[in-house]
PDB file of N, CA and C in Angstrom:
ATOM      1  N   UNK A   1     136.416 101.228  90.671  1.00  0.00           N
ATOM      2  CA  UNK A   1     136.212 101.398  92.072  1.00  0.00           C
ATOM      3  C   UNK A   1     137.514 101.771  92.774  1.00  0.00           C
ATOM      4  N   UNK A   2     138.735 101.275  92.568  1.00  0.00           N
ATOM      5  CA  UNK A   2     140.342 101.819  93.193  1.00  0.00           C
ATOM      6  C   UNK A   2     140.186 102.644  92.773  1.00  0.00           C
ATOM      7  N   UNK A   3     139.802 103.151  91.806  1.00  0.00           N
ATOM      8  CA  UNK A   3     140.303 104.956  91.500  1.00  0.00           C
ATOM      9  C   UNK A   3     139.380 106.060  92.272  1.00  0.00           C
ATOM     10  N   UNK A   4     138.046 105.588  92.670  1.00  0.00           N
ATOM     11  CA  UNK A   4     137.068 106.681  93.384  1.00  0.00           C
ATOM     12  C   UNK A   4     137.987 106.313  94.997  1.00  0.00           C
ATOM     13  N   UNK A   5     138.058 104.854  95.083  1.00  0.00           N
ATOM     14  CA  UNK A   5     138.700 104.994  96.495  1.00  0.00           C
ATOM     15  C   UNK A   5     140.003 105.633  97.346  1.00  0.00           C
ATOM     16  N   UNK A   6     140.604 106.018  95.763  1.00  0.00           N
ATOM     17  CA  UNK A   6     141.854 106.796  96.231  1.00  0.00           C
ATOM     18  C   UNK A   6     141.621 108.359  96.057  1.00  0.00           C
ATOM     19  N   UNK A   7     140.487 108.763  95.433  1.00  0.00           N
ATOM     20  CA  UNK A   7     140.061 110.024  95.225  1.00  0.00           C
ATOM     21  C   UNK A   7     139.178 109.962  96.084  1.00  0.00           C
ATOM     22  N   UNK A   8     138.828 109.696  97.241  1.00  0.00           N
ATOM     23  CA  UNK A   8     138.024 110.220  98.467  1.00  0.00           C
ATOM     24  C   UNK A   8     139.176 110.657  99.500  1.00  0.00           C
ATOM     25  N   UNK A   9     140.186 110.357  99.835  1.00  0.00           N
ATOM     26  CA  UNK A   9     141.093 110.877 100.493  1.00  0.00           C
ATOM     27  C   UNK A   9     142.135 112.164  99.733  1.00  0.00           C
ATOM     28  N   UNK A  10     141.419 112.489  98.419  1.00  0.00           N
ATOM     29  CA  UNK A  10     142.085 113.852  97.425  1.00  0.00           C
ATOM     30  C   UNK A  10     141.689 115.180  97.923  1.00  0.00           C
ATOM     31  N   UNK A  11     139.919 114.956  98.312  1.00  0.00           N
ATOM     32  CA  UNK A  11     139.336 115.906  98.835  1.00  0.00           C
ATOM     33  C   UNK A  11     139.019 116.387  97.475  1.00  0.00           C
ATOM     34  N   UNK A  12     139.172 116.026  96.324  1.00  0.00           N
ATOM     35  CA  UNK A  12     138.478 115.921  94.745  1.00  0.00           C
ATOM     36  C   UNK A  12     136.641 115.528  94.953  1.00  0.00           C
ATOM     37  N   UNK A  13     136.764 114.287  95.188  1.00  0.00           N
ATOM     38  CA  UNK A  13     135.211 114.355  95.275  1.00  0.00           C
ATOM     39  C   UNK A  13     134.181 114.532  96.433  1.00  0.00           C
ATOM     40  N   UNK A  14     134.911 115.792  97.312  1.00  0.00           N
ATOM     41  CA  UNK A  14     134.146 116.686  98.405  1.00  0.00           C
ATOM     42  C   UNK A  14     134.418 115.952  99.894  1.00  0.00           C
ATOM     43  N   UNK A  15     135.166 114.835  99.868  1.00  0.00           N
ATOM     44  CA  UNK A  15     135.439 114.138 101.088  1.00  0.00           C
ATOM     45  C   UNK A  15     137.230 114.081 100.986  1.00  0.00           C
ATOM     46  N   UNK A  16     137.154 113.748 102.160  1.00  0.00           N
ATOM     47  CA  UNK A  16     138.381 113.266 102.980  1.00  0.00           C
ATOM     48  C   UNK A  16     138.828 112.335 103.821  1.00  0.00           C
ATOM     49  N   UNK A  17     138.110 111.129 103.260  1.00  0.00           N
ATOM     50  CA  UNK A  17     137.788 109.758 103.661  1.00  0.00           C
ATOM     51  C   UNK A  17     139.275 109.379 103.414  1.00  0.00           C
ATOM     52  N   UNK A  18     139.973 109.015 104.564  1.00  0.00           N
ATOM     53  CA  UNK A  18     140.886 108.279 104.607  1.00  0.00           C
ATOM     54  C   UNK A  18     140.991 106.576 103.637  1.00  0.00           C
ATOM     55  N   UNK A  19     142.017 106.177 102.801  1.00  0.00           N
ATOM     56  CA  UNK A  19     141.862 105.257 102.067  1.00  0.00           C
ATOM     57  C   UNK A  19     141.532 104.040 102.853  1.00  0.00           C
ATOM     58  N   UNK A  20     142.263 104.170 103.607  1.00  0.00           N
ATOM     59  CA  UNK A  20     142.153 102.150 104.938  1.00  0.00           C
ATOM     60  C   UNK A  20     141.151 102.102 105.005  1.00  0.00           C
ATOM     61  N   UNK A  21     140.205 103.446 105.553  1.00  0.00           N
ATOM     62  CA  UNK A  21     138.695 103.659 105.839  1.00  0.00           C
ATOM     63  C   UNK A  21     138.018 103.382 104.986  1.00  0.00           C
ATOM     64  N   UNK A  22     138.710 103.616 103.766  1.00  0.00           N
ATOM     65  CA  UNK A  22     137.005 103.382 102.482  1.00  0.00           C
ATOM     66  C   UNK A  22     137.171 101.930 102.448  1.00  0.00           C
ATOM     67  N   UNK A  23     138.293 101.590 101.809  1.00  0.00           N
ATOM     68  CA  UNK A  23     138.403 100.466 101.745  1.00  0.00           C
ATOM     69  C   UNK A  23     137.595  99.230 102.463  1.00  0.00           C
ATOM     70  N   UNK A  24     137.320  99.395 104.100  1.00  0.00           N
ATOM     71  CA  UNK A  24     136.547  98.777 104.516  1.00  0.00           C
ATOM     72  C   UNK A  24     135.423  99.466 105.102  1.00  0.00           C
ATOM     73  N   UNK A  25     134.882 100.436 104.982  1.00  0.00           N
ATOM     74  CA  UNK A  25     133.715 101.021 105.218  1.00  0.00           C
ATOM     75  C   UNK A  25     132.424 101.729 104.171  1.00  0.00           C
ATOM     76  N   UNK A  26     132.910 102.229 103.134  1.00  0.00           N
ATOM     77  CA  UNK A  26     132.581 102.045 101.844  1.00  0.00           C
ATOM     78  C   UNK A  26     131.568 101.117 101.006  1.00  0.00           C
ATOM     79  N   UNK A  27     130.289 101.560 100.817  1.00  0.00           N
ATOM     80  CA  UNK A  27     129.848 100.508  99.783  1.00  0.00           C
ATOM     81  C   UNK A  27     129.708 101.741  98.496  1.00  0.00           C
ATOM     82  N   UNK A  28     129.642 101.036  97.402  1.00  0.00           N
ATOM     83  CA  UNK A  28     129.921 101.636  96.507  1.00  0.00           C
ATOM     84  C   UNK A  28     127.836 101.170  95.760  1.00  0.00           C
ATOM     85  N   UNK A  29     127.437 102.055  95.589  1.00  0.00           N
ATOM     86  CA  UNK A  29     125.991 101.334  94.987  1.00  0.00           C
ATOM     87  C   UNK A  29     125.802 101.712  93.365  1.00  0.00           C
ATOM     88  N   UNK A  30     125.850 101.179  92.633  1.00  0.00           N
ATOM     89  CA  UNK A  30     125.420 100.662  91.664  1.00  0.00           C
ATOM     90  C   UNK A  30     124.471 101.168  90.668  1.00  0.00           C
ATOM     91  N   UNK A  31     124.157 101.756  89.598  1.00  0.00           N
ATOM     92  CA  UNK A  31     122.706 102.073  89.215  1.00  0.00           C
ATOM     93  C   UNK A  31     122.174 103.425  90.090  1.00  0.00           C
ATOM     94  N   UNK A  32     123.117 104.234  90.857  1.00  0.00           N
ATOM     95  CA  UNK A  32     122.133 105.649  90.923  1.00  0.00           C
ATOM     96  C   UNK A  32     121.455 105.190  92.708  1.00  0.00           C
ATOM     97  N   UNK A  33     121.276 106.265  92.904  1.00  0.00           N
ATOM     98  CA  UNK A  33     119.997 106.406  94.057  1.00  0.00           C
ATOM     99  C   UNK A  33     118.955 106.665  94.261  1.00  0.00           C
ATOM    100  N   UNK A  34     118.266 106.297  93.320  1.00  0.00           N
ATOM    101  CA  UNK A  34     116.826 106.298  93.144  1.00  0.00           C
ATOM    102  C   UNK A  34     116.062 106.015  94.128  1.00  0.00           C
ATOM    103  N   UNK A  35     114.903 106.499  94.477  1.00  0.00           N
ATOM    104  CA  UNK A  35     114.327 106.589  95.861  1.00  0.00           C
ATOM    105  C   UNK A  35     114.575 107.220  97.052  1.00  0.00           C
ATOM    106  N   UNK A  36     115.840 107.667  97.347  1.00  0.00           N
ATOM    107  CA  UNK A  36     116.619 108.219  97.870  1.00  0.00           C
ATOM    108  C   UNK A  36     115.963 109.705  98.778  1.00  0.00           C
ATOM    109  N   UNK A  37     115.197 109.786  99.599  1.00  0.00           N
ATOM    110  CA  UNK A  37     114.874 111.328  99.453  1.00  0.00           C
ATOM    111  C   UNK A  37     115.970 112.009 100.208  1.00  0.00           C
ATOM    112  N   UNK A  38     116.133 113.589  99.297  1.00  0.00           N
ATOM    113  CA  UNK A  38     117.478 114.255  99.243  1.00  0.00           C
ATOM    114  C   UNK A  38     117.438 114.913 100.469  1.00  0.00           C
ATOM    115  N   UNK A  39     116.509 114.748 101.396  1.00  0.00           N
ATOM    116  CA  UNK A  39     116.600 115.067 102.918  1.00  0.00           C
ATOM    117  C   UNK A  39     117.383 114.273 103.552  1.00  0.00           C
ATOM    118  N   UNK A  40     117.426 113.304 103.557  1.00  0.00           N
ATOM    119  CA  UNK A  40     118.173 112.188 104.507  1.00  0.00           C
ATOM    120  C   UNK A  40     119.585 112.245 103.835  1.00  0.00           C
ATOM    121  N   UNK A  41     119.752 112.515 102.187  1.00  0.00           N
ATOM    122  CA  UNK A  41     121.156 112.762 101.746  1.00  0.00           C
ATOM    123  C   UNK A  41     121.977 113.975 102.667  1.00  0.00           C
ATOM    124  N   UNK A  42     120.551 114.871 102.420  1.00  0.00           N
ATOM    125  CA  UNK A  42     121.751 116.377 103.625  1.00  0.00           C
ATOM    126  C   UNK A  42     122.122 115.928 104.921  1.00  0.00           C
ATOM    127  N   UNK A  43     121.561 115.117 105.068  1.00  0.00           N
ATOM    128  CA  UNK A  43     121.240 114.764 106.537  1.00  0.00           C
ATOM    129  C   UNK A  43     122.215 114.200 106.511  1.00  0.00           C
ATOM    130  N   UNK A  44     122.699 113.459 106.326  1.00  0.00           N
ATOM    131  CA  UNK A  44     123.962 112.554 106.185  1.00  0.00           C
ATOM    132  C   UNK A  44     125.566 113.317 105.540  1.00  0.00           C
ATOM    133  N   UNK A  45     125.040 114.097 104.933  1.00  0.00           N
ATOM    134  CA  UNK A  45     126.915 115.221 104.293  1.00  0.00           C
ATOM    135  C   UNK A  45     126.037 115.867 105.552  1.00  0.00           C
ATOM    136  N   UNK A  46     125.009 116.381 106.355  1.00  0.00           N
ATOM    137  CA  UNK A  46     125.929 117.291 107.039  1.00  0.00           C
ATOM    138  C   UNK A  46     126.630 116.313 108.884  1.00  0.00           C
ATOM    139  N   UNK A  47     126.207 115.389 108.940  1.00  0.00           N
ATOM    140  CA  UNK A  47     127.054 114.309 109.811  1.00  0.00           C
ATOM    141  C   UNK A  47     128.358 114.407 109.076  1.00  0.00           C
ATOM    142  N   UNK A  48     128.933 113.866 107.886  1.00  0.00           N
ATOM    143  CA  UNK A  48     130.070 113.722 107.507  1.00  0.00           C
ATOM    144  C   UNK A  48     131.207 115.354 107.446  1.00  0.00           C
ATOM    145  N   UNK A  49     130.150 116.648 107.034  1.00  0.00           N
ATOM    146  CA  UNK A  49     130.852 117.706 107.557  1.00  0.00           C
ATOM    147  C   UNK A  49     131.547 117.718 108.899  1.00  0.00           C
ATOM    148  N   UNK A  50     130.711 117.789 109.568  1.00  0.00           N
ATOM    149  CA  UNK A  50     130.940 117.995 110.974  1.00  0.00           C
ATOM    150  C   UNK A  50     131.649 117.133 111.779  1.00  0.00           C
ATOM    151  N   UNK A  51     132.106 115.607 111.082  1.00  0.00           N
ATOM    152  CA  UNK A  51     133.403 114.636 110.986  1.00  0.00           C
ATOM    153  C   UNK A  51     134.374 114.846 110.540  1.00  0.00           C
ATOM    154  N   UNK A  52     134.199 116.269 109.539  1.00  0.00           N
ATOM    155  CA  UNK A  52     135.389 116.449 108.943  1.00  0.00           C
ATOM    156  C   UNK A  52     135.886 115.528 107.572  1.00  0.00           C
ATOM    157  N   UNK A  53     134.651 114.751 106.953  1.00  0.00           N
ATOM    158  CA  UNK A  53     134.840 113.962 105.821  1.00  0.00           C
ATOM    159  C   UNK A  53     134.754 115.175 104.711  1.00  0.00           C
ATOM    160  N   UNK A  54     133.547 115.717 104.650  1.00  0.00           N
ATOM    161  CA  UNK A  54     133.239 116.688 103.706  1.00  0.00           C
ATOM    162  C   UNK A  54     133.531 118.000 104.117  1.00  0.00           C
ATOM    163  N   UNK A  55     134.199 119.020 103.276  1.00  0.00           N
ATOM    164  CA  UNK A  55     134.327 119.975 103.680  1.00  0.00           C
ATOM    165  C   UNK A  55     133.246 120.929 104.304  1.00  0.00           C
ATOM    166  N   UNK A  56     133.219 121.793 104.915  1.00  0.00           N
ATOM    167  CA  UNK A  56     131.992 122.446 105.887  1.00  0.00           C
ATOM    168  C   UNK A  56     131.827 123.308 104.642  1.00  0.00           C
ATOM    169  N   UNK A  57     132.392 123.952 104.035  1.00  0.00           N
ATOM    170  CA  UNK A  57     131.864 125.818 102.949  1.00  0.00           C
ATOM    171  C   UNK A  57     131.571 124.747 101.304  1.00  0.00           C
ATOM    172  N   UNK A  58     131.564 123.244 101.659  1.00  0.00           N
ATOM    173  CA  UNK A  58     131.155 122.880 100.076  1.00  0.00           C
ATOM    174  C   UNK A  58     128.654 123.276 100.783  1.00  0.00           C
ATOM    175  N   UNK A  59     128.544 123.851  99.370  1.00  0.00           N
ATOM    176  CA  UNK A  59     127.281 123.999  99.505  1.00  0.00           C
ATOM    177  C   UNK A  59     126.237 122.402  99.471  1.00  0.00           C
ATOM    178  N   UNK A  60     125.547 122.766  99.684  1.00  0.00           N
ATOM    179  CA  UNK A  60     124.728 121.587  99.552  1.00  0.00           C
ATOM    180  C   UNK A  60     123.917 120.804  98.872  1.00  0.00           C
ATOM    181  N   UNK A  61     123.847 121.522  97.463  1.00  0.00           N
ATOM    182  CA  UNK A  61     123.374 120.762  96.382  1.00  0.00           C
ATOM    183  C   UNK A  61     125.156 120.397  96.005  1.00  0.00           C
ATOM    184  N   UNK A  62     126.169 120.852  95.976  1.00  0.00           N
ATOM    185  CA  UNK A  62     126.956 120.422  95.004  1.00  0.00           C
ATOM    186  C   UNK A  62     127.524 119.343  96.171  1.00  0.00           C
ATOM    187  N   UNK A  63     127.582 118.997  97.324  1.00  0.00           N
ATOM    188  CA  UNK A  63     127.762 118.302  98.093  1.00  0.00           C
ATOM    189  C   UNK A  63     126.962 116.579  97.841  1.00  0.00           C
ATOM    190  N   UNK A  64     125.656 116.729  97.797  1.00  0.00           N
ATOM    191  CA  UNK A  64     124.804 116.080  96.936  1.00  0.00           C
ATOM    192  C   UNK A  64     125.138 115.210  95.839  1.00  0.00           C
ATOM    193  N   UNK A  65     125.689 116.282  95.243  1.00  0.00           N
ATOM    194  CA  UNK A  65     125.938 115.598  93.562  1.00  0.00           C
ATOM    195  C   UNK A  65     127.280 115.017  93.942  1.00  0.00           C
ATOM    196  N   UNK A  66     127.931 115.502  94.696  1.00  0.00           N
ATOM    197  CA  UNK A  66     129.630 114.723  94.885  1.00  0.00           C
ATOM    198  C   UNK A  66     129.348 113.490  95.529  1.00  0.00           C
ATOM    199  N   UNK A  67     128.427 113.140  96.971  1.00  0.00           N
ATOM    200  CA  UNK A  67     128.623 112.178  97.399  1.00  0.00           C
ATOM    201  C   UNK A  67     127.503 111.125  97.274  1.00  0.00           C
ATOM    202  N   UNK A  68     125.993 111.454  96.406  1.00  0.00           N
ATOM    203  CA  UNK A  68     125.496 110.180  95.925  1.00  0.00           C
ATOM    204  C   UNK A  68     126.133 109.458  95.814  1.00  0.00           C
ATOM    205  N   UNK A  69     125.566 108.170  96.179  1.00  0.00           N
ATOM    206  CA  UNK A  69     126.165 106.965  95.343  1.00  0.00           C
ATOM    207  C   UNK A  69     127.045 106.426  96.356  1.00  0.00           C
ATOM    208  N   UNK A  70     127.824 107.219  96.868  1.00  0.00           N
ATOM    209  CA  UNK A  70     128.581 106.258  98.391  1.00  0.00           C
ATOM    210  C   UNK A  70     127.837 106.263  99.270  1.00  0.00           C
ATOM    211  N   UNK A  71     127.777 104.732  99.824  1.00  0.00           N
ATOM    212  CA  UNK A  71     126.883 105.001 101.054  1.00  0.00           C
ATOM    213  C   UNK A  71     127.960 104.278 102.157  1.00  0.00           C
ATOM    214  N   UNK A  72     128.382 105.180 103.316  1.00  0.00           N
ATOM    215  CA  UNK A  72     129.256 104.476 103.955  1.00  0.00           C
ATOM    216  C   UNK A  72     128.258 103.116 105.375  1.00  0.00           C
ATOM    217  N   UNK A  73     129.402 101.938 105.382  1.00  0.00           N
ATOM    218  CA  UNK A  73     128.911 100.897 105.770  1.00  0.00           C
ATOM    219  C   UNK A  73     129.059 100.821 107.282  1.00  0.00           C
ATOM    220  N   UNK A  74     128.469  99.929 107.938  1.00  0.00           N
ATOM    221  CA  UNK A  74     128.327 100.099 109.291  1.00  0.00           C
ATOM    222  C   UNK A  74     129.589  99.110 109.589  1.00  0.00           C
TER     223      UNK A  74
END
């Protein structure tokens, strides 16, 4: 888990999540996202685009596959 959290601020795995930020905003889930429908995933990278977490020209299936699995916390 330290090593994905310092590679979200690399801009390696499609974000630019500041480290302080993951650190406490960050949940990390476990076992996949199953159930998940991949509408509400776009729906969510394209909020984090337009924050400037995820880059805007990454496409949107490979956007997908980069940021399953983090779900940021309230």
């Amino acid at each position: 888990m330290e090593h994905v959290i310092k590679l979200l601020g690399t801009g390696e795995l499609g974000s630019t999540y500041a480290e302080e930020d993951a650190r406490k905003d960050v949940r990390f889930v476990r076992g996949g996202t199953k159930g998940v429908d991949k509408r509400i995933v776009e729906g969510v990278i394209e909020v984090l685009k337009e924050a400037g977490v995820v880059p805007v020209d990454l496409g949107s299936d490979e956007a997908v596959e980069r940021v399953a699995g983090i779900v940021i916390g309230s």
